[in-house]
N, C-alpha and C. Protein backbone atom coordinates (compact mmCIF):
# COMPACT_ATOMS: atom_id res chain seq x y z
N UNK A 1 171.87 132.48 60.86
CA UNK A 1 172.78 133.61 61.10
C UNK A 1 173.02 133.79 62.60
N UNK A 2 172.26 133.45 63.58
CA UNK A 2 171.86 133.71 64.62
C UNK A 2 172.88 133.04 65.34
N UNK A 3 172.95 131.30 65.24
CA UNK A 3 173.67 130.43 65.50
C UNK A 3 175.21 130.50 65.07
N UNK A 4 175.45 131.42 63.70
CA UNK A 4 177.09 131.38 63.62
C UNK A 4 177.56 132.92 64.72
N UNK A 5 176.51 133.57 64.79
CA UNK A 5 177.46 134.55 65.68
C UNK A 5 177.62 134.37 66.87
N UNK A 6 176.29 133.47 67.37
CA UNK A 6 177.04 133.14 68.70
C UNK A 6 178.21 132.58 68.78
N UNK A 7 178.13 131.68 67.89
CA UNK A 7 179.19 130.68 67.49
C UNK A 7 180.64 131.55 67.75
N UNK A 8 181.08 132.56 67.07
CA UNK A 8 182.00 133.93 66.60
C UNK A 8 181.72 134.02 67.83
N UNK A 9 181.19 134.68 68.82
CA UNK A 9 181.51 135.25 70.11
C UNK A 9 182.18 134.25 70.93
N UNK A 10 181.73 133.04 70.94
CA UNK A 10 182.20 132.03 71.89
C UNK A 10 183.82 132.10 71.52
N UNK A 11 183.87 131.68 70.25
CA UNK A 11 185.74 131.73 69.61
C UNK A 11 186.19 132.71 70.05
N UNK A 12 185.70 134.26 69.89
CA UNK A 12 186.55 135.82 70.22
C UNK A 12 186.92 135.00 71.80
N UNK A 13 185.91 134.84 72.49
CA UNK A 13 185.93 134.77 73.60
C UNK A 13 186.91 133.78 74.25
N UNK A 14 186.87 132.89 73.89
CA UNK A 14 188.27 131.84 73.86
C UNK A 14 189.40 132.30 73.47
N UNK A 15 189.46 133.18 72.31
CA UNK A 15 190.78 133.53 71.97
C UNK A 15 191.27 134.38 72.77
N UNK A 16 190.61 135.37 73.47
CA UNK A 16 191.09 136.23 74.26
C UNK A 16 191.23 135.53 75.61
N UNK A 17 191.06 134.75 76.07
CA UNK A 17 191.10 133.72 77.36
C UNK A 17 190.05 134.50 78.32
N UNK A 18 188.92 134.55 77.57
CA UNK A 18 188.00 134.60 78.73
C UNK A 18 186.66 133.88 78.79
N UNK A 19 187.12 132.52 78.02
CA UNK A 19 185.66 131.63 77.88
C UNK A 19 185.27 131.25 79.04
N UNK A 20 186.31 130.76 80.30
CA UNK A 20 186.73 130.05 81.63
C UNK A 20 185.32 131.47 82.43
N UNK A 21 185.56 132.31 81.93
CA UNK A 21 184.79 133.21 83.16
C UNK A 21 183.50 133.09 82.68
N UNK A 22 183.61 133.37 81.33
CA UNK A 22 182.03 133.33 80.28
C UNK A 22 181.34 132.12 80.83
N UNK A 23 181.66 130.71 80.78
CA UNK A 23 181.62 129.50 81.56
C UNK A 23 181.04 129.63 82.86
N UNK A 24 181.49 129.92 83.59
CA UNK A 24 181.36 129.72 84.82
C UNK A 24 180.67 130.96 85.64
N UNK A 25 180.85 132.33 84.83
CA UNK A 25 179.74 133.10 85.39
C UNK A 25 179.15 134.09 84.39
N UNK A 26 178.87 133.76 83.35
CA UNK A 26 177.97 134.57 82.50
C UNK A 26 178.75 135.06 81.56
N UNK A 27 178.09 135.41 80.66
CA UNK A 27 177.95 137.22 80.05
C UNK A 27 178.19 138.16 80.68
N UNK A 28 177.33 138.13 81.84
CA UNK A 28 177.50 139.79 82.18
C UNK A 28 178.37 140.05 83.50
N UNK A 29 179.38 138.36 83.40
CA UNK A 29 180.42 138.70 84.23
C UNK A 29 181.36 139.21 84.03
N UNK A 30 181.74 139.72 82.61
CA UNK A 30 182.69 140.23 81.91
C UNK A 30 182.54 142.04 82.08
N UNK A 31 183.64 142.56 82.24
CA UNK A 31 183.87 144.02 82.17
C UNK A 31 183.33 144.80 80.66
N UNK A 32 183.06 145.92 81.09
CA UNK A 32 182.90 146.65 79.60
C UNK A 32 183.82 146.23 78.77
N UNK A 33 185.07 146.96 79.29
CA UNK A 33 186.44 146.82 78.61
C UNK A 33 186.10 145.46 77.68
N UNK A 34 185.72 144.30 78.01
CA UNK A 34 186.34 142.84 77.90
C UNK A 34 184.95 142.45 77.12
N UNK A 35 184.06 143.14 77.15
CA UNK A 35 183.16 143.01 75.95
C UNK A 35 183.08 143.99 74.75
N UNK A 36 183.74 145.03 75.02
CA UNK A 36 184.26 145.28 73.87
C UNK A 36 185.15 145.36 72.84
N UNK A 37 185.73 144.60 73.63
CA UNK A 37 187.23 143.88 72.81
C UNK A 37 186.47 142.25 72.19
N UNK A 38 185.77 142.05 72.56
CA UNK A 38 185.05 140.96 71.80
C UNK A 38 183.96 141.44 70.50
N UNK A 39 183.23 142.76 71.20
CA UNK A 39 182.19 143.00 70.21
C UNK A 39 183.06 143.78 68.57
N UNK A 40 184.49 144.70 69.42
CA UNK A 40 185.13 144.77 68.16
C UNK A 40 185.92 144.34 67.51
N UNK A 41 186.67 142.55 67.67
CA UNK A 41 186.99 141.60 66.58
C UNK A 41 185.89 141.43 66.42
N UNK A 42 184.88 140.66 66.53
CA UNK A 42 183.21 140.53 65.72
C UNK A 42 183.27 141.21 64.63
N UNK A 43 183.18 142.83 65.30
CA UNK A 43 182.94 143.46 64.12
C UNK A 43 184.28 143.33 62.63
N UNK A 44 185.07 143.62 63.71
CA UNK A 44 186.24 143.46 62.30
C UNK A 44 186.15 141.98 61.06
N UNK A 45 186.25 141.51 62.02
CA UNK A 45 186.21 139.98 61.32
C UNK A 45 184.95 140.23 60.14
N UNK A 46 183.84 140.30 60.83
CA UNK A 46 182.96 140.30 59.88
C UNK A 46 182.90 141.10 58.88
N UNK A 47 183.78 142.39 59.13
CA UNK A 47 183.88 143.44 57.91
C UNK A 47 185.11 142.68 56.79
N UNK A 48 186.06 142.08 57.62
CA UNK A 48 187.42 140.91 56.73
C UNK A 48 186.57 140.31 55.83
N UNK A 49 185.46 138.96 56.42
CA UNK A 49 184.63 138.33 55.56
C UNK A 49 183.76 138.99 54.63
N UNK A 50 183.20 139.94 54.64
CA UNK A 50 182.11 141.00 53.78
C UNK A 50 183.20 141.45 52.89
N UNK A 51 184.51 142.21 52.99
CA UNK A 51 185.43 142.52 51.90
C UNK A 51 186.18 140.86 51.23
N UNK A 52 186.10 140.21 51.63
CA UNK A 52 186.67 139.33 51.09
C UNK A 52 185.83 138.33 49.94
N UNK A 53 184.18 138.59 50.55
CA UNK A 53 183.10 137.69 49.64
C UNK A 53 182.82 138.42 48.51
N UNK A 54 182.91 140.20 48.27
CA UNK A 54 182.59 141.31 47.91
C UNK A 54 183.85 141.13 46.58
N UNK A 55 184.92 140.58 47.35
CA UNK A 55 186.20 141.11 46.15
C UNK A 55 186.21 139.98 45.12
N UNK A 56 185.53 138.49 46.26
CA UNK A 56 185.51 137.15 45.15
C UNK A 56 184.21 137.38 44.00
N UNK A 57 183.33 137.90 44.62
CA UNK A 57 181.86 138.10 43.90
C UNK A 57 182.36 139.54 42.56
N UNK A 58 182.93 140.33 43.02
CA UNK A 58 183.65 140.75 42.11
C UNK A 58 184.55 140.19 41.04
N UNK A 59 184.94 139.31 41.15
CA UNK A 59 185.98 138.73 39.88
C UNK A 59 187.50 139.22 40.67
């Protein structure tokens, strides 16, 4: 579990074009703002996947 969310942060993080900084100077080179625009697709996404496994496991 550990390994796919990093996994998920690295992608948010690319998608929003800020892997280049993540890269080259950290984590904690990123602004509040700009980690929480990552921590909340994470969250969304993962709430997308949880309603979506929930509705198949449902019938």
């Amino acid at each position: 579990m550990k390994d796919s969310d990093e996994k998920l942060k690295y992608e948010v993080a690319q998608e929003l074009g800020l892997f280049e900084k993540v890269k080259n100077f950290g984590w904690k080179s990123l602004t509040a703002k700009e980690t929480g625009r990552i921590g909340g697709l994470i969250t969304k996404r993962k709430k997308m996947a949880q309603e979506q496994k929930n509705q198949h496991d449902g019938g």
